[in-house]
C-alpha atoms as a PDB file:
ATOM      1  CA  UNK A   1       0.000   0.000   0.000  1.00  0.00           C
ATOM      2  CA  UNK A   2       1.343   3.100  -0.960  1.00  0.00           C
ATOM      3  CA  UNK A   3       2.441   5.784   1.905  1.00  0.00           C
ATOM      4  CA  UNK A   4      -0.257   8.532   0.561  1.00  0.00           C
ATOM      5  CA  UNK A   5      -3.161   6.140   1.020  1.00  0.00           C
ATOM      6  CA  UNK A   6      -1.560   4.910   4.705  1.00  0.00           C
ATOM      7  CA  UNK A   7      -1.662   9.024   5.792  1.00  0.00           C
ATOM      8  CA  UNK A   8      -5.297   9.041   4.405  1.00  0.00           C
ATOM      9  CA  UNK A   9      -6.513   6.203   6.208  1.00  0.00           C
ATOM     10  CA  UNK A  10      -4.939   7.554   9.496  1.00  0.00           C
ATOM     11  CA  UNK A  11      -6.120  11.119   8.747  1.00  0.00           C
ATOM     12  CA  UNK A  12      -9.735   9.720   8.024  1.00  0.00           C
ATOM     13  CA  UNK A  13      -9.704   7.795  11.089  1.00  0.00           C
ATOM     14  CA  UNK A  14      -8.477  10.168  13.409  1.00  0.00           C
ATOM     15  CA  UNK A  15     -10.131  10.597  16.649  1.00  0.00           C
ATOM     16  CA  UNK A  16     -12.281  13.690  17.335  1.00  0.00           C
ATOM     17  CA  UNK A  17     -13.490  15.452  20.566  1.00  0.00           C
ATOM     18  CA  UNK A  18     -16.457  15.840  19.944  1.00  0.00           C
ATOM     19  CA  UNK A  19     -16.520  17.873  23.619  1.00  0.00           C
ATOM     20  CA  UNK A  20     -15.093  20.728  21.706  1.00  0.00           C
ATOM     21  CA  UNK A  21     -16.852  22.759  19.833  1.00  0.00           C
ATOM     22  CA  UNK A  22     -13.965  24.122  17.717  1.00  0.00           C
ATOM     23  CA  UNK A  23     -12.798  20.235  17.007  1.00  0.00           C
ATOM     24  CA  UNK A  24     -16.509  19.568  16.440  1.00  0.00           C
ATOM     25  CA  UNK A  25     -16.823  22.464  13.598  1.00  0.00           C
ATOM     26  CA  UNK A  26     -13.244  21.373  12.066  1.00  0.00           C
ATOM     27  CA  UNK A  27     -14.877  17.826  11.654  1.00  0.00           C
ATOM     28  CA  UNK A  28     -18.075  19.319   9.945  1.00  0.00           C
ATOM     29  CA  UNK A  29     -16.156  21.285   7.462  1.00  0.00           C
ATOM     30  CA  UNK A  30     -14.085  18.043   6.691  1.00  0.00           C
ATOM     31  CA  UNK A  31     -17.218  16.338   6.142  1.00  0.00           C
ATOM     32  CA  UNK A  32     -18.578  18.616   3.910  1.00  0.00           C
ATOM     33  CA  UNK A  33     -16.907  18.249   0.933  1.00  0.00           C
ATOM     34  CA  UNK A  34     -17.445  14.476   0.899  1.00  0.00           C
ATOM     35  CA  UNK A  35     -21.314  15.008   0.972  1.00  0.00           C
ATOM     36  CA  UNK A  36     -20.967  17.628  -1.899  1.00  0.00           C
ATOM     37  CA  UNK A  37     -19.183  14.689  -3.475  1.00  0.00           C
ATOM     38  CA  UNK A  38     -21.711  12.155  -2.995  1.00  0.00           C
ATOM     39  CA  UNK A  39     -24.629  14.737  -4.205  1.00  0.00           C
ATOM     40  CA  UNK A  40     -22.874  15.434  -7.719  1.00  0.00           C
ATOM     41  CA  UNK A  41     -22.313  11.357  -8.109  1.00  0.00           C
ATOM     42  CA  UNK A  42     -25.856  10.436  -6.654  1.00  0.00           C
ATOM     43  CA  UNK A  43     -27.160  13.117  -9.569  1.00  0.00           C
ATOM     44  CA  UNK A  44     -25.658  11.894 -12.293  1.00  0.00           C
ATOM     45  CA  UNK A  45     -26.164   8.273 -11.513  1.00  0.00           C
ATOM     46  CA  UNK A  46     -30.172   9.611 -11.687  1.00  0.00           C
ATOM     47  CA  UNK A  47     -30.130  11.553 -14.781  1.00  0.00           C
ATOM     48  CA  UNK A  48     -31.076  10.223 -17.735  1.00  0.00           C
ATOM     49  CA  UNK A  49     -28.699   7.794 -19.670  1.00  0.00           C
ATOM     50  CA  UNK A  50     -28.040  10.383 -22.356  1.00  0.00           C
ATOM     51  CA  UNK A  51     -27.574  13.139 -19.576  1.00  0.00           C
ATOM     52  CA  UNK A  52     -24.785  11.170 -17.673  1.00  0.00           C
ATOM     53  CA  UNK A  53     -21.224  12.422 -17.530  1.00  0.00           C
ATOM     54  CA  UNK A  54     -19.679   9.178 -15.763  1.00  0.00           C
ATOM     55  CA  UNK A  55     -20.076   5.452 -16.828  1.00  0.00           C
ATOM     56  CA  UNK A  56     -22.163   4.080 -14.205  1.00  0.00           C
ATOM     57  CA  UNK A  57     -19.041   1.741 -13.268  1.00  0.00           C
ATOM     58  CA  UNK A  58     -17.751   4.859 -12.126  1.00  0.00           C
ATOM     59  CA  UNK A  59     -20.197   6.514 -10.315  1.00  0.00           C
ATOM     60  CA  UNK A  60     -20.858   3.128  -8.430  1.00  0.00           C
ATOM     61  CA  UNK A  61     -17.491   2.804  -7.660  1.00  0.00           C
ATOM     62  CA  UNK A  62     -17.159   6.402  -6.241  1.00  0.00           C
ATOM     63  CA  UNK A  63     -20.824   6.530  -4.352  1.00  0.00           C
ATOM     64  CA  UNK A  64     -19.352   3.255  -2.221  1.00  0.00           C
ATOM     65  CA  UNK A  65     -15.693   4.886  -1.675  1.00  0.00           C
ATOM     66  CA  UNK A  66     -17.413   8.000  -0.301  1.00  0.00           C
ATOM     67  CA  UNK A  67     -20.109   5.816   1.804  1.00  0.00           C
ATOM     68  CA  UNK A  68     -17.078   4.017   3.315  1.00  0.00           C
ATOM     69  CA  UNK A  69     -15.231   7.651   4.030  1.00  0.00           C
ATOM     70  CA  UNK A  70     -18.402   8.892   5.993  1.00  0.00           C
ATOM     71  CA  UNK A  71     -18.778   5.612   7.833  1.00  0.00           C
ATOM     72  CA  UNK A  72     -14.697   5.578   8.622  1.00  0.00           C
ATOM     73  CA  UNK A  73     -14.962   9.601   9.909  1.00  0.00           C
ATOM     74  CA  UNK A  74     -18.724   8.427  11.741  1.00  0.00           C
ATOM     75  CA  UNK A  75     -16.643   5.494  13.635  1.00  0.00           C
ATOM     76  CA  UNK A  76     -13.910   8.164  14.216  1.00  0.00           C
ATOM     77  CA  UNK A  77     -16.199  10.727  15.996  1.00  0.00           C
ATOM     78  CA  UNK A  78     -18.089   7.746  17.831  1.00  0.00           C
ATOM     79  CA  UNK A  79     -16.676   7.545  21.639  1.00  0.00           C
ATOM     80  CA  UNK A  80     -15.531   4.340  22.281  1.00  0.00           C
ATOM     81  CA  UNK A  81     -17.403   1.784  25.300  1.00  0.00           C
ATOM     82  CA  UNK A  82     -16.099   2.138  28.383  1.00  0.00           C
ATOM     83  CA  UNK A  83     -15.241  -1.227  29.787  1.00  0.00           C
ATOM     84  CA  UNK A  84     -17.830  -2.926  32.377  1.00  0.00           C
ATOM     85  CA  UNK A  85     -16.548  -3.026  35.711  1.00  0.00           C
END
């Protein structure tokens, strides 16, 4: 695996206070351009055949990968179990 995809997978998966607002905010704007992704993919996989920019291979392909990336950055921000006493 290359080095560039290890640093995104740890940046992705980086914990987040979600305590602090200013942390909080950070993670927001980082999530933001992945659901702007997901919009422009989602609408051209509904437009008509003729209308489509991307194969729908592609826009499959890249719907999933950014599903994943929210999920990833959802587990991230989720505060882990405490362990039962």
């Amino acid at each position: 695996m290359k080095r560039s995809r290890v640093r995104e997978r740890e940046r992705i998966r980086a914990a987040v206070q979600t305590t602090d607002p200013a942390a909080l905010a950070a993670y927001a704007g980082a999530l933001r351009p992945v659901v702007a992704s997901l919009r422009a993919l989602a609408e051209d996989a509904t437009a008509e055949p003729s209308k489509r920019v991307h194969a729908r291979s592609y826009l499959r392909r890249e719907i999933l990968r950014g599903i994943r990336e929210i999920e990833a950055r959802i587990d991230a921000a989720t505060p882990a179990p405490s362990p039962a006493s």
